[in-house]
PDB file of N, CA and C in Angstrom:
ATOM      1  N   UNK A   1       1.770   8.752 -17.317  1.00  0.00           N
ATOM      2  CA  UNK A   1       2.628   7.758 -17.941  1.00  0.00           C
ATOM      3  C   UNK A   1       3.946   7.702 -17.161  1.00  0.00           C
ATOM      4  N   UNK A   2       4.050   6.800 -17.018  1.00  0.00           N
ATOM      5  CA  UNK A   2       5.741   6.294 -15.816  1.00  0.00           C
ATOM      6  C   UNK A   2       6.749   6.975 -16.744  1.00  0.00           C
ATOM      7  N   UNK A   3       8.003   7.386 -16.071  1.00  0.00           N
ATOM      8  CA  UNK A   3       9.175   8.004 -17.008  1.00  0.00           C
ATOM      9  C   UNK A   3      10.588   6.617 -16.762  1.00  0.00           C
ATOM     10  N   UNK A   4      10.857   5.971 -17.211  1.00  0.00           N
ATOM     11  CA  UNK A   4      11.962   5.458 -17.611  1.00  0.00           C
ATOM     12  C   UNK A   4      13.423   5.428 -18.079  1.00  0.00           C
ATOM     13  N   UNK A   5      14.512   4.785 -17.210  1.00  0.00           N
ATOM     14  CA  UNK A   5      15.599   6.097 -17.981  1.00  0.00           C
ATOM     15  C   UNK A   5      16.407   5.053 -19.087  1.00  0.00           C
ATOM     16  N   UNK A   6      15.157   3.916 -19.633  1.00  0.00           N
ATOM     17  CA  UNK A   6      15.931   3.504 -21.176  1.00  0.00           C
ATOM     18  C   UNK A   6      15.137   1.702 -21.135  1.00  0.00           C
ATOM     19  N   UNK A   7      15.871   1.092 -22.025  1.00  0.00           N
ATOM     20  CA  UNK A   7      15.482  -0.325 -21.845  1.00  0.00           C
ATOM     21  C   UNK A   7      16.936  -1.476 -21.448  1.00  0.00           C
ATOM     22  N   UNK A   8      16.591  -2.254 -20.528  1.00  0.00           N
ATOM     23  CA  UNK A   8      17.122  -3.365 -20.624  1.00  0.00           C
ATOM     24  C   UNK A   8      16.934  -4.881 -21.473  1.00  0.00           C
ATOM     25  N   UNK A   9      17.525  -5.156 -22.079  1.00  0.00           N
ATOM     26  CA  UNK A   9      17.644  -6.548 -23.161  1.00  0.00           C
ATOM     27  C   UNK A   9      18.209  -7.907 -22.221  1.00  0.00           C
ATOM     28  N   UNK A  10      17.208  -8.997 -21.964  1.00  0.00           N
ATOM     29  CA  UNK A  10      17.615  -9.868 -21.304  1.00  0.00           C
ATOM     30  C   UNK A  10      17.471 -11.407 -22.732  1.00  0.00           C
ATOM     31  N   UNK A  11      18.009 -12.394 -22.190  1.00  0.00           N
ATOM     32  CA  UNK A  11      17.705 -13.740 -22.850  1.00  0.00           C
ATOM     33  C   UNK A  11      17.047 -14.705 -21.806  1.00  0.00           C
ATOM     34  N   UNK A  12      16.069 -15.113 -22.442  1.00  0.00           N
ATOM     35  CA  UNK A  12      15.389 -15.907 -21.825  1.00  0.00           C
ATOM     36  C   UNK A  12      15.867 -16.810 -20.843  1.00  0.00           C
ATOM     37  N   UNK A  13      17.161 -17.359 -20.909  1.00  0.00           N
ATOM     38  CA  UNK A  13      17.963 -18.083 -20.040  1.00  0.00           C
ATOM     39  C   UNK A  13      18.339 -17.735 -18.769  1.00  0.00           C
ATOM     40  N   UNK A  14      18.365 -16.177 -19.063  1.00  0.00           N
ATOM     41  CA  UNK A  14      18.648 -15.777 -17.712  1.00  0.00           C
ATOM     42  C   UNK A  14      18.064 -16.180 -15.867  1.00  0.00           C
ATOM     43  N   UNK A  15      19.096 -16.468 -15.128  1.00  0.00           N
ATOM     44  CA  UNK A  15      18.568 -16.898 -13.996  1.00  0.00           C
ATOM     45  C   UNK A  15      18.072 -16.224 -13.439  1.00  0.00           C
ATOM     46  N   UNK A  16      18.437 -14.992 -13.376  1.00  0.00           N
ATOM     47  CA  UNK A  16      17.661 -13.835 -12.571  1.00  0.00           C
ATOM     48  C   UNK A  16      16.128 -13.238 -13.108  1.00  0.00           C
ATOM     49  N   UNK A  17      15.944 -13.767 -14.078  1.00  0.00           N
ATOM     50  CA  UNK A  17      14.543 -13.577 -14.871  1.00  0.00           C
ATOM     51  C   UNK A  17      13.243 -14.315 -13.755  1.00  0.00           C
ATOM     52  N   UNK A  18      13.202 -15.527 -13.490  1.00  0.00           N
ATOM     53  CA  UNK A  18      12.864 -15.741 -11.929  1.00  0.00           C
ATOM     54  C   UNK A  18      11.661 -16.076 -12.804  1.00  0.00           C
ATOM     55  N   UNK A  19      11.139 -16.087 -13.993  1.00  0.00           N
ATOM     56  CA  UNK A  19       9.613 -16.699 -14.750  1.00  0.00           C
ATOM     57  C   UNK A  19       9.083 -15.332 -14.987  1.00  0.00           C
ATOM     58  N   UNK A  20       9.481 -14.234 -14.699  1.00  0.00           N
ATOM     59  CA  UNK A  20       8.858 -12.852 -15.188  1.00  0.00           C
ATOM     60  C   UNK A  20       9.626 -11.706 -14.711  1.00  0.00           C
ATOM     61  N   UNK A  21      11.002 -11.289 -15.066  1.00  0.00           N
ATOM     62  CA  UNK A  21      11.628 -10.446 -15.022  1.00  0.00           C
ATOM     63  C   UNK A  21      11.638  -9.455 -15.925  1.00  0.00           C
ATOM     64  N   UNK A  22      10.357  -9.532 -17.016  1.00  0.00           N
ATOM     65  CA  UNK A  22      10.645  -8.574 -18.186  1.00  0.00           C
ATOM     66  C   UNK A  22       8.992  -7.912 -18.595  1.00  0.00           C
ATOM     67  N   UNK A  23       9.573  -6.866 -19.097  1.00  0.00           N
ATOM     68  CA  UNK A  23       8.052  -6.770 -19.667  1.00  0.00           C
ATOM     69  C   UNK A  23       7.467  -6.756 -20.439  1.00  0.00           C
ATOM     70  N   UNK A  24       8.117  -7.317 -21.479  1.00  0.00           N
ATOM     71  CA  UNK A  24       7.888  -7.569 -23.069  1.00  0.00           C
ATOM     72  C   UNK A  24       9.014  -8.954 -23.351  1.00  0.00           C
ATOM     73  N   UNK A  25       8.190 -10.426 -23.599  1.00  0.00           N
ATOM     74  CA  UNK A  25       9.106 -11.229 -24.227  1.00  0.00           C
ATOM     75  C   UNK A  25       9.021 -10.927 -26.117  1.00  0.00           C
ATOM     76  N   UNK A  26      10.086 -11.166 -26.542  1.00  0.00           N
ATOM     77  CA  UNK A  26       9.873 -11.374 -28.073  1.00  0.00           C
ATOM     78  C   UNK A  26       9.979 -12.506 -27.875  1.00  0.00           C
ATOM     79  N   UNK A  27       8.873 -13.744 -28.691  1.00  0.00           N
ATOM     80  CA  UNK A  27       9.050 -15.485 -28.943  1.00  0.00           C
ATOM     81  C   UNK A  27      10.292 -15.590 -30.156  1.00  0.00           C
ATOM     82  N   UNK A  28      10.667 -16.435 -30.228  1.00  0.00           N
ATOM     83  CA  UNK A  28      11.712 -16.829 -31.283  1.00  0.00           C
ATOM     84  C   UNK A  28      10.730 -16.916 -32.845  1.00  0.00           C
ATOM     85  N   UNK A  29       9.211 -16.685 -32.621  1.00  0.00           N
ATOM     86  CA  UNK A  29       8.545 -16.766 -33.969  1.00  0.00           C
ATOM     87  C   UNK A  29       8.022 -15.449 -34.089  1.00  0.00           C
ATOM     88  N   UNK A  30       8.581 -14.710 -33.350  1.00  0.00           N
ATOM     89  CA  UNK A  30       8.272 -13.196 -33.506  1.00  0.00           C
ATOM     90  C   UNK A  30       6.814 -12.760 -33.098  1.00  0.00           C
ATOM     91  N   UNK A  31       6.403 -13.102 -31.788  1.00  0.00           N
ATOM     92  CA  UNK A  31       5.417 -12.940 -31.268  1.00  0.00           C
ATOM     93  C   UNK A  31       6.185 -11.756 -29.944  1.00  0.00           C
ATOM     94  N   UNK A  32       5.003 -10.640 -29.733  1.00  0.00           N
ATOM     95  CA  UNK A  32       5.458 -10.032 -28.119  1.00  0.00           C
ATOM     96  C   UNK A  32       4.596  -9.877 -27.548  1.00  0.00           C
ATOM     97  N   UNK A  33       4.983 -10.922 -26.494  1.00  0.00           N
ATOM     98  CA  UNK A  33       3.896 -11.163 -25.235  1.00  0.00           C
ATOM     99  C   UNK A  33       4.208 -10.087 -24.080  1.00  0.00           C
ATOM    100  N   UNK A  34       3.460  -9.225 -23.899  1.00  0.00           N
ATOM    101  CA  UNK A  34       3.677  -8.084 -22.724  1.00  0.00           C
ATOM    102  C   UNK A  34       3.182  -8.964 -21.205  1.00  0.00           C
ATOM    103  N   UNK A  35       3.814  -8.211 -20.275  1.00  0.00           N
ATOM    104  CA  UNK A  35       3.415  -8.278 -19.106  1.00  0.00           C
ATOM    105  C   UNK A  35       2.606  -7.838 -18.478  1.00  0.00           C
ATOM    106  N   UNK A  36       1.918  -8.461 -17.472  1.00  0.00           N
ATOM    107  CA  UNK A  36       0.633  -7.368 -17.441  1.00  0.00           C
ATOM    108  C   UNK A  36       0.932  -6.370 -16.138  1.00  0.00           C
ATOM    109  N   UNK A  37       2.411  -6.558 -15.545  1.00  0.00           N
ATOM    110  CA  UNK A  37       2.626  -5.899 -14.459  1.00  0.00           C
ATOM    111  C   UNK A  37       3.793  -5.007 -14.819  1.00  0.00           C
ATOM    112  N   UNK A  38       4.000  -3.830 -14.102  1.00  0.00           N
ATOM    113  CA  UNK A  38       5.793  -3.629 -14.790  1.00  0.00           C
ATOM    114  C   UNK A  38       6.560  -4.479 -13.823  1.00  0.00           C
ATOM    115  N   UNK A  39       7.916  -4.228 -14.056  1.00  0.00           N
ATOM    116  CA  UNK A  39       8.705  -4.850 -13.821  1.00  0.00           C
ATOM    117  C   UNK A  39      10.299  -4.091 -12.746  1.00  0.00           C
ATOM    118  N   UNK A  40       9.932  -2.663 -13.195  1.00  0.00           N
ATOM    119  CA  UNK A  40      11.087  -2.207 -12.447  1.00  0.00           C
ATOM    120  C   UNK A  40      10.510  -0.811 -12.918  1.00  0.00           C
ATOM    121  N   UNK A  41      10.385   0.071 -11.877  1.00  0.00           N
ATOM    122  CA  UNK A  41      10.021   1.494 -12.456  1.00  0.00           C
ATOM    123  C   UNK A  41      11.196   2.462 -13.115  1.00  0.00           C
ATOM    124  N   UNK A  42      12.309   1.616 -13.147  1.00  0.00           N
ATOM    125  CA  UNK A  42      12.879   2.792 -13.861  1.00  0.00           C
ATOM    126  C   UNK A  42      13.082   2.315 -15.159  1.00  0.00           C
ATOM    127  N   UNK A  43      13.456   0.872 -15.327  1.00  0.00           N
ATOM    128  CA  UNK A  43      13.482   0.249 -16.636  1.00  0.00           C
ATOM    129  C   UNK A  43      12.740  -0.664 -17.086  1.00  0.00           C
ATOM    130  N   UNK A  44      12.694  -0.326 -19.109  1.00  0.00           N
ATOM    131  CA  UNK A  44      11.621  -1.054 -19.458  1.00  0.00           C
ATOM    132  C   UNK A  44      12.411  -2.497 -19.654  1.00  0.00           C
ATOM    133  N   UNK A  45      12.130  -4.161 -19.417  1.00  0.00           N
ATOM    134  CA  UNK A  45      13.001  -5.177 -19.907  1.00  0.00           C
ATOM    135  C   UNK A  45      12.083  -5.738 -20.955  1.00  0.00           C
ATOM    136  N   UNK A  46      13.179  -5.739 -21.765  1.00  0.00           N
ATOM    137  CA  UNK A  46      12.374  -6.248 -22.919  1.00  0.00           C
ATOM    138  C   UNK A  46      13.453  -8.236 -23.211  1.00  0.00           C
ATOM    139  N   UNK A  47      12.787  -9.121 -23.186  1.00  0.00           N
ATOM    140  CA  UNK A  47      12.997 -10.655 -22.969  1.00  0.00           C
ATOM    141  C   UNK A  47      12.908 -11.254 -24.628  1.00  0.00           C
ATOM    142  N   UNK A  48      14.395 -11.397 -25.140  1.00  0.00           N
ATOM    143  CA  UNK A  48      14.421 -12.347 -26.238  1.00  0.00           C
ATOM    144  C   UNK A  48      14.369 -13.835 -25.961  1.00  0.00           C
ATOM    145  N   UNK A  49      13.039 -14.737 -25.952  1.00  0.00           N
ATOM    146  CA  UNK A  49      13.757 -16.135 -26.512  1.00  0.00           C
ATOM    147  C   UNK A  49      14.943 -16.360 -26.815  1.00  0.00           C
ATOM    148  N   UNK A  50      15.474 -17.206 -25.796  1.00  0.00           N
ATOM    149  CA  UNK A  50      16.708 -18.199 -26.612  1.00  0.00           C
ATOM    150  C   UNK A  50      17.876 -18.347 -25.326  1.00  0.00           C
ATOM    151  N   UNK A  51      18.934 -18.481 -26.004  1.00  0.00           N
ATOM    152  CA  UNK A  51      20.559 -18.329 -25.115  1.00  0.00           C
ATOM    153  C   UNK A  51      20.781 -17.980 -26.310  1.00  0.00           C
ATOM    154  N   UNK A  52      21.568 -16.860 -26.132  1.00  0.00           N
ATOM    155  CA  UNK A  52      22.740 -16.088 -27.112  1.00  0.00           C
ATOM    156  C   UNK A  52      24.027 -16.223 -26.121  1.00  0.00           C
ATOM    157  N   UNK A  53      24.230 -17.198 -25.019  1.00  0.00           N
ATOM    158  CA  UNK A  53      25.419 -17.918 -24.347  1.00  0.00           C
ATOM    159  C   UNK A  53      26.101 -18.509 -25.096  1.00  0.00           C
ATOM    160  N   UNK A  54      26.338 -19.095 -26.119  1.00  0.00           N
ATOM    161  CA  UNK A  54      26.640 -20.070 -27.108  1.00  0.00           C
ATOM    162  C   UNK A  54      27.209 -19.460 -28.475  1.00  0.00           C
ATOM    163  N   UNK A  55      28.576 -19.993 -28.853  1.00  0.00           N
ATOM    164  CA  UNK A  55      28.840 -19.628 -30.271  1.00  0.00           C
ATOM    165  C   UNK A  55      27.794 -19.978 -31.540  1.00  0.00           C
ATOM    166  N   UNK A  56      26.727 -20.940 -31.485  1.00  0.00           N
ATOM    167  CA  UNK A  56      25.901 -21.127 -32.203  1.00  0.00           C
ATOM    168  C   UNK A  56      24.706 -19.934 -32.101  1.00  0.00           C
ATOM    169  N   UNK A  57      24.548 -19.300 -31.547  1.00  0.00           N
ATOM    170  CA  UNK A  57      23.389 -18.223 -31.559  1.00  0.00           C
ATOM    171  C   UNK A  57      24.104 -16.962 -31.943  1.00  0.00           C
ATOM    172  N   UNK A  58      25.276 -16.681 -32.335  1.00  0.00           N
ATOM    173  CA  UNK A  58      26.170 -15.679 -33.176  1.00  0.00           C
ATOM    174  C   UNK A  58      25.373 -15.957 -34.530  1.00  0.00           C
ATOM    175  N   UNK A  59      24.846 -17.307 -35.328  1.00  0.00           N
ATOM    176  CA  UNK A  59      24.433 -17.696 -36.318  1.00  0.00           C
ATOM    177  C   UNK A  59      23.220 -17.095 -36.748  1.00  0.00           C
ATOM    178  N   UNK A  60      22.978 -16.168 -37.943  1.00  0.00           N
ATOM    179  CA  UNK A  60      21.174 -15.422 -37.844  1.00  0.00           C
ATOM    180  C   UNK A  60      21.008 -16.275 -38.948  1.00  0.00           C
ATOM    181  N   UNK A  61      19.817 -17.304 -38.095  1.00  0.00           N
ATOM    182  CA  UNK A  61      19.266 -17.724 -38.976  1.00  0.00           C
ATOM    183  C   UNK A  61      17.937 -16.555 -39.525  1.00  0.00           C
ATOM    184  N   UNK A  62      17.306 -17.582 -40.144  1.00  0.00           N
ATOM    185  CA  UNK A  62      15.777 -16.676 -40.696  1.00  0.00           C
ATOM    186  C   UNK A  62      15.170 -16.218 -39.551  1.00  0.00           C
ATOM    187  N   UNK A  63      14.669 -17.370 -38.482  1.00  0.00           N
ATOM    188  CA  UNK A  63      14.162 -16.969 -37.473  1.00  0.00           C
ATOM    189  C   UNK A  63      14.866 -15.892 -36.508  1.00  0.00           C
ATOM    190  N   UNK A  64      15.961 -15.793 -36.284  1.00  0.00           N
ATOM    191  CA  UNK A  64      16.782 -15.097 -35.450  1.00  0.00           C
ATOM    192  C   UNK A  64      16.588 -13.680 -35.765  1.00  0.00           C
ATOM    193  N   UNK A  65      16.763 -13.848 -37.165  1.00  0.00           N
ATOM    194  CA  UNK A  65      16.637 -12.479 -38.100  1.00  0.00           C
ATOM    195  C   UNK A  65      15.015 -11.900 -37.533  1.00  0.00           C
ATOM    196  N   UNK A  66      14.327 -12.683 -37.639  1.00  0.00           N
ATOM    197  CA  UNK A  66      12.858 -11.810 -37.830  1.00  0.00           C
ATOM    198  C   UNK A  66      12.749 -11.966 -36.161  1.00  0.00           C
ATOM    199  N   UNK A  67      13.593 -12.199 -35.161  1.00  0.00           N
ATOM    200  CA  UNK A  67      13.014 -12.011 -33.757  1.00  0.00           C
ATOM    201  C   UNK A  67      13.941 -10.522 -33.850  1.00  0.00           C
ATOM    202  N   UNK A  68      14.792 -10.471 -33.745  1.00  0.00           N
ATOM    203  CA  UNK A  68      14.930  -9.480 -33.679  1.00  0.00           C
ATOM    204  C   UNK A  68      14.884  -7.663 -34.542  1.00  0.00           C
ATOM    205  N   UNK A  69      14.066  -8.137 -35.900  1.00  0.00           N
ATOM    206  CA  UNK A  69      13.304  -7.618 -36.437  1.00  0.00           C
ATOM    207  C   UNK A  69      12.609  -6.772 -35.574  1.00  0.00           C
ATOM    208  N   UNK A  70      11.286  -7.608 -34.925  1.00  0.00           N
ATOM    209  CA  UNK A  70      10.446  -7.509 -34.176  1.00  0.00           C
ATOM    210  C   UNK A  70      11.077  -6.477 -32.963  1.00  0.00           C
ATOM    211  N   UNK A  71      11.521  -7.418 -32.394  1.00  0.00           N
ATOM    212  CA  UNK A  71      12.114  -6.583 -31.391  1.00  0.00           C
ATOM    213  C   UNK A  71      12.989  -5.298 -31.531  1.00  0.00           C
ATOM    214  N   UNK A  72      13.693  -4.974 -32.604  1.00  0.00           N
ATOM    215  CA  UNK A  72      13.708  -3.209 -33.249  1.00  0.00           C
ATOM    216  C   UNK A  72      12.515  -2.525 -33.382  1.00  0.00           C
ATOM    217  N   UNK A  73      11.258  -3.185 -34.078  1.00  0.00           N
ATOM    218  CA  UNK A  73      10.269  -2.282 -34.251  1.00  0.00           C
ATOM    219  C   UNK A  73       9.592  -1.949 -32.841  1.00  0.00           C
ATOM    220  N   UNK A  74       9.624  -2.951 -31.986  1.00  0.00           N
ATOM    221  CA  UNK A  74       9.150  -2.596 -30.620  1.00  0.00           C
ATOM    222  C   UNK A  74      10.086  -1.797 -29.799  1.00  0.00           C
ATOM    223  N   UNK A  75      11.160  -1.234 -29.757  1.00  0.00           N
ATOM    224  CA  UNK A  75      12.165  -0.588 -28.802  1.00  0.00           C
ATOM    225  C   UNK A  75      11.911   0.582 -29.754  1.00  0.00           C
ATOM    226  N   UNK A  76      11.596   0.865 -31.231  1.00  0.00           N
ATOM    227  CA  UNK A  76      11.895   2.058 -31.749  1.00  0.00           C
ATOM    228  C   UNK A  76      10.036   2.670 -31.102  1.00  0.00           C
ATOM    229  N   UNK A  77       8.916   2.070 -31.389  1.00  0.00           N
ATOM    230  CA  UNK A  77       7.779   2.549 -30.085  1.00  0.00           C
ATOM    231  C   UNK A  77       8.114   2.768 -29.005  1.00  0.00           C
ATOM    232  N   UNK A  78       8.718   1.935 -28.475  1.00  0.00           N
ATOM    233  CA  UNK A  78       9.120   2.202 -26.518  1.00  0.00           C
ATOM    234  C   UNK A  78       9.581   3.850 -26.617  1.00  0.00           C
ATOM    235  N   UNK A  79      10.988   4.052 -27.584  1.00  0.00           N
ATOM    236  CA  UNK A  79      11.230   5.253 -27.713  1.00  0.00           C
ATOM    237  C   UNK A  79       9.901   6.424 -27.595  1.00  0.00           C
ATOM    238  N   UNK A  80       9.490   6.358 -28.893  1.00  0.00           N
ATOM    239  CA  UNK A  80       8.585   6.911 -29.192  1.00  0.00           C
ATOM    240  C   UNK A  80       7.774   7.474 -28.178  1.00  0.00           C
ATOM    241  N   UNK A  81       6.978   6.362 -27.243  1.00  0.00           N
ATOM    242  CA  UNK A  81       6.169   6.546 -26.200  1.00  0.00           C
ATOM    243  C   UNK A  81       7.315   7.180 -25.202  1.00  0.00           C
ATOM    244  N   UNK A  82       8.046   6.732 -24.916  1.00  0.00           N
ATOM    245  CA  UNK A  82       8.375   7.400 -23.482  1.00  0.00           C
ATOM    246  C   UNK A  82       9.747   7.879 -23.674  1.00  0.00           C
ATOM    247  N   UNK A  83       9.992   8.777 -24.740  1.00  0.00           N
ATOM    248  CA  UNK A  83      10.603   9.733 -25.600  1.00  0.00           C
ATOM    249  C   UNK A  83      12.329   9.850 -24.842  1.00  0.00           C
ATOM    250  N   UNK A  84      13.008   8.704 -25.121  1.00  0.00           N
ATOM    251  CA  UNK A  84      14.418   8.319 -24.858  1.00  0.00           C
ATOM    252  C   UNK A  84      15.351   7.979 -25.786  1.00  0.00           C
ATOM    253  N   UNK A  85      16.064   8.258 -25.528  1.00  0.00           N
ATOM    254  CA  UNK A  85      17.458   8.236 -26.486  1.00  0.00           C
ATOM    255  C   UNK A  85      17.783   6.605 -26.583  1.00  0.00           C
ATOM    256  N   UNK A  86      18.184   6.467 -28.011  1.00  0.00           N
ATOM    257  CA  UNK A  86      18.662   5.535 -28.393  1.00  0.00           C
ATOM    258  C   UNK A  86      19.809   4.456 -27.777  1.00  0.00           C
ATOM    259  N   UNK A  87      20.361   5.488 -27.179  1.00  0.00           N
ATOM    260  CA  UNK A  87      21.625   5.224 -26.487  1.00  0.00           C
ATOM    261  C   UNK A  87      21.331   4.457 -24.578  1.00  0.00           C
ATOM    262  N   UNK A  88      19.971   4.102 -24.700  1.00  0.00           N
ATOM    263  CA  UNK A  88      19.421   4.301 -23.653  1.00  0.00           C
ATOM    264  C   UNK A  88      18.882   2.977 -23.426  1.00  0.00           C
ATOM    265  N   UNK A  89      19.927   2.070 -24.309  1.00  0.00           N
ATOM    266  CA  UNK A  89      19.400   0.631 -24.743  1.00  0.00           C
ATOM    267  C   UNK A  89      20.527   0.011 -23.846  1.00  0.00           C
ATOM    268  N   UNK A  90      20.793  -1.153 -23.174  1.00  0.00           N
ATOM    269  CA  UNK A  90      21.481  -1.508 -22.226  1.00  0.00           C
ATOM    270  C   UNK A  90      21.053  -3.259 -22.147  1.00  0.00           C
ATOM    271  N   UNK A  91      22.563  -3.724 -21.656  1.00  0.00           N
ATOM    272  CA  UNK A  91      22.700  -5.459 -21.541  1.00  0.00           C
ATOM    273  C   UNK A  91      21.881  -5.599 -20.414  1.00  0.00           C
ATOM    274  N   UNK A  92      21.328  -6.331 -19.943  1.00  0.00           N
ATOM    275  CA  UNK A  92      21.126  -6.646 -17.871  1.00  0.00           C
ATOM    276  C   UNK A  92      22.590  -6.756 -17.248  1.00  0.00           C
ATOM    277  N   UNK A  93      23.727  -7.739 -18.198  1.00  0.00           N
ATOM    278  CA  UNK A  93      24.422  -7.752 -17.067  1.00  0.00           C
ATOM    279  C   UNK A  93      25.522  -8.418 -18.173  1.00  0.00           C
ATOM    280  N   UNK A  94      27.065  -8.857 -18.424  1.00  0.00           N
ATOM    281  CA  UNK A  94      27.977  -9.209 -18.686  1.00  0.00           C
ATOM    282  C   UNK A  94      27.269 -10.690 -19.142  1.00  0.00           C
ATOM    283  N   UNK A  95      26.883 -11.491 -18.839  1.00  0.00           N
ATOM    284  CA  UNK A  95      26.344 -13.175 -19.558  1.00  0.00           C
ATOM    285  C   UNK A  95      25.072 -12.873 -20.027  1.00  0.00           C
ATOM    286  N   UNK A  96      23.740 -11.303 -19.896  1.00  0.00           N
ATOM    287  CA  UNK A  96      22.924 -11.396 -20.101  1.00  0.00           C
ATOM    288  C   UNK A  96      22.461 -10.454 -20.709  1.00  0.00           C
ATOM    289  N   UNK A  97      22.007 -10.593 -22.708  1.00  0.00           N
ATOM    290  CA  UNK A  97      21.649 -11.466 -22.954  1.00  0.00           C
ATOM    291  C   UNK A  97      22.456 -12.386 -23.552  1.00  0.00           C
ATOM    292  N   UNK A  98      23.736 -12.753 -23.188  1.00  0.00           N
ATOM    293  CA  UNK A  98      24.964 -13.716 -23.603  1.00  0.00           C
ATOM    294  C   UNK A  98      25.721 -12.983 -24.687  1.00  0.00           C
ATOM    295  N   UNK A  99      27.065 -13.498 -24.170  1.00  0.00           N
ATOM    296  CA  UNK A  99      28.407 -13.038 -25.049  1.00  0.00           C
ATOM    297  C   UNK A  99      27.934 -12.719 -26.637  1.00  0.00           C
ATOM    298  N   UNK A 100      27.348 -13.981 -27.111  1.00  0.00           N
ATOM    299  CA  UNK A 100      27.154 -13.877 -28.487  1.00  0.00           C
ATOM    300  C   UNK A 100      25.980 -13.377 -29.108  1.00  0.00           C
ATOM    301  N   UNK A 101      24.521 -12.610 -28.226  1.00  0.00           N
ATOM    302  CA  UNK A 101      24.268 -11.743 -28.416  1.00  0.00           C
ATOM    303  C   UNK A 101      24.436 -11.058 -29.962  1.00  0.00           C
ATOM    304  N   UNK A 102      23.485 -10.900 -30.854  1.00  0.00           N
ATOM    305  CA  UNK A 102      23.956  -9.858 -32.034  1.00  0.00           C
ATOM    306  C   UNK A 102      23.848  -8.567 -31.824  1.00  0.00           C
ATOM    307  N   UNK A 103      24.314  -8.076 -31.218  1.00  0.00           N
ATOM    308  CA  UNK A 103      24.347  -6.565 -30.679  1.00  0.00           C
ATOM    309  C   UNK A 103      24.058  -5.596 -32.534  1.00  0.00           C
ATOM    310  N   UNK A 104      25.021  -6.067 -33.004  1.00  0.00           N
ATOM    311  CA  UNK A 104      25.517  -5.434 -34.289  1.00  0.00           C
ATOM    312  C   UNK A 104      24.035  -5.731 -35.415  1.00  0.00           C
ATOM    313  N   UNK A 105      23.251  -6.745 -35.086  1.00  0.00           N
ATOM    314  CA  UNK A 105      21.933  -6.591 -35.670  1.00  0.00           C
ATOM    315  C   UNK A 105      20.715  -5.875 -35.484  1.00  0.00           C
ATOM    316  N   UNK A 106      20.853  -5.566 -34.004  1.00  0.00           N
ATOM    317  CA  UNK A 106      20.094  -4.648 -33.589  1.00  0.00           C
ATOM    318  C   UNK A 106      20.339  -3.301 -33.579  1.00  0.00           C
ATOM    319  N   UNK A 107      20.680  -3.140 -34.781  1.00  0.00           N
ATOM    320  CA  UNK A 107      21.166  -1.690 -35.231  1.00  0.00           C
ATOM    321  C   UNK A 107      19.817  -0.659 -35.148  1.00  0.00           C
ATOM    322  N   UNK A 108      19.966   0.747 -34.147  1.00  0.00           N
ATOM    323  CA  UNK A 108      18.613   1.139 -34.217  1.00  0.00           C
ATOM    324  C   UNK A 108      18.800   2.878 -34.247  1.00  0.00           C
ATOM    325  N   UNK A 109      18.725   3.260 -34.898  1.00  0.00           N
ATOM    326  CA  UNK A 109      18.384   4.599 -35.149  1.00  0.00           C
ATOM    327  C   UNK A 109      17.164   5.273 -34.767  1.00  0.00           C
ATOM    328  N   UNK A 110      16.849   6.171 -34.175  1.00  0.00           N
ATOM    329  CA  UNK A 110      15.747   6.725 -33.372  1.00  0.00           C
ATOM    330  C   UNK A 110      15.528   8.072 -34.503  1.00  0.00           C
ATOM    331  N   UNK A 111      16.474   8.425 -34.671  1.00  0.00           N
ATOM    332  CA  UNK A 111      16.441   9.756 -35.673  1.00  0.00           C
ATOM    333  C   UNK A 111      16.499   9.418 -37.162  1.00  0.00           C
ATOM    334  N   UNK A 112      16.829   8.596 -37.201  1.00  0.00           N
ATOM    335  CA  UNK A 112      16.405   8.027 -39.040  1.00  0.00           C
ATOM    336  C   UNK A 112      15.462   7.015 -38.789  1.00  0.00           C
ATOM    337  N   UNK A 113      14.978   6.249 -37.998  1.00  0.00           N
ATOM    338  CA  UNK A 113      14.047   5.063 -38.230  1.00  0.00           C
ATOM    339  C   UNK A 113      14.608   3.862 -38.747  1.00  0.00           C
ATOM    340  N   UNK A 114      16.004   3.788 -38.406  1.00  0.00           N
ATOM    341  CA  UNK A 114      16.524   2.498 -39.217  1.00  0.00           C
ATOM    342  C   UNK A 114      16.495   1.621 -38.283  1.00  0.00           C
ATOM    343  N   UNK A 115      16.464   0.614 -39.108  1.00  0.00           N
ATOM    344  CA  UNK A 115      16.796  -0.664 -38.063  1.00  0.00           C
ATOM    345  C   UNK A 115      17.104  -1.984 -38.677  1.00  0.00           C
TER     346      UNK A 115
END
């Protein structure tokens, strides 16, 4: 099993994504489509649907809510499997996955299981 030293969180918008920069998209209907290749051997990228570029994607709607639902229960497995610290969760880059980003929803506890 490959060792990893955490995950990267991109938005679909991103330019540097290039049509497959990640290796797990979450859909905005809470679907996760894996990759069938990796993507970077040291990090796992995990790809939200959307632009969180925009003061309107600060807004959780229902859907917003349950993508990133999804996408907690899948980073708290990633943990799991390839046994990394919480803290081990990371932006791609300053615009990516955008300013407005809910960082503060993706609240994730590895040692309590919260999320």
């Amino acid at each position: 099993m490959p060792s990893y030293s955490g995950i990267i969180i991109h938005h679909s918008v991103c330019t540097a994504i290039n049509g497959k920069g990640y290796d797990f998209l979450v859909t905005k209907n809470g679907d996760i489509i894996p990759s069938f290749t990796p993507t970077d051997p040291q990090f796992i990228h995990i790809c939200l649907e959307g632009d969180f570029s925009h003061t309107e994607a600060s807004e959780l709607t229902p859907q917003v809510r349950h993508q990133l639902f999804v996408a907690q229960r899948l980073i708290l497995h990633l943990y799991d499997d390839f046994e990394f610290s919480s803290k081990r969760l990371h932006e791609h880059h300053l615009y990516c996955p955008g300013i407005y980003f809910p960082w503060d929803s993706l609240v994730i506890s590895h040692q309590d299981r919260y999320h």
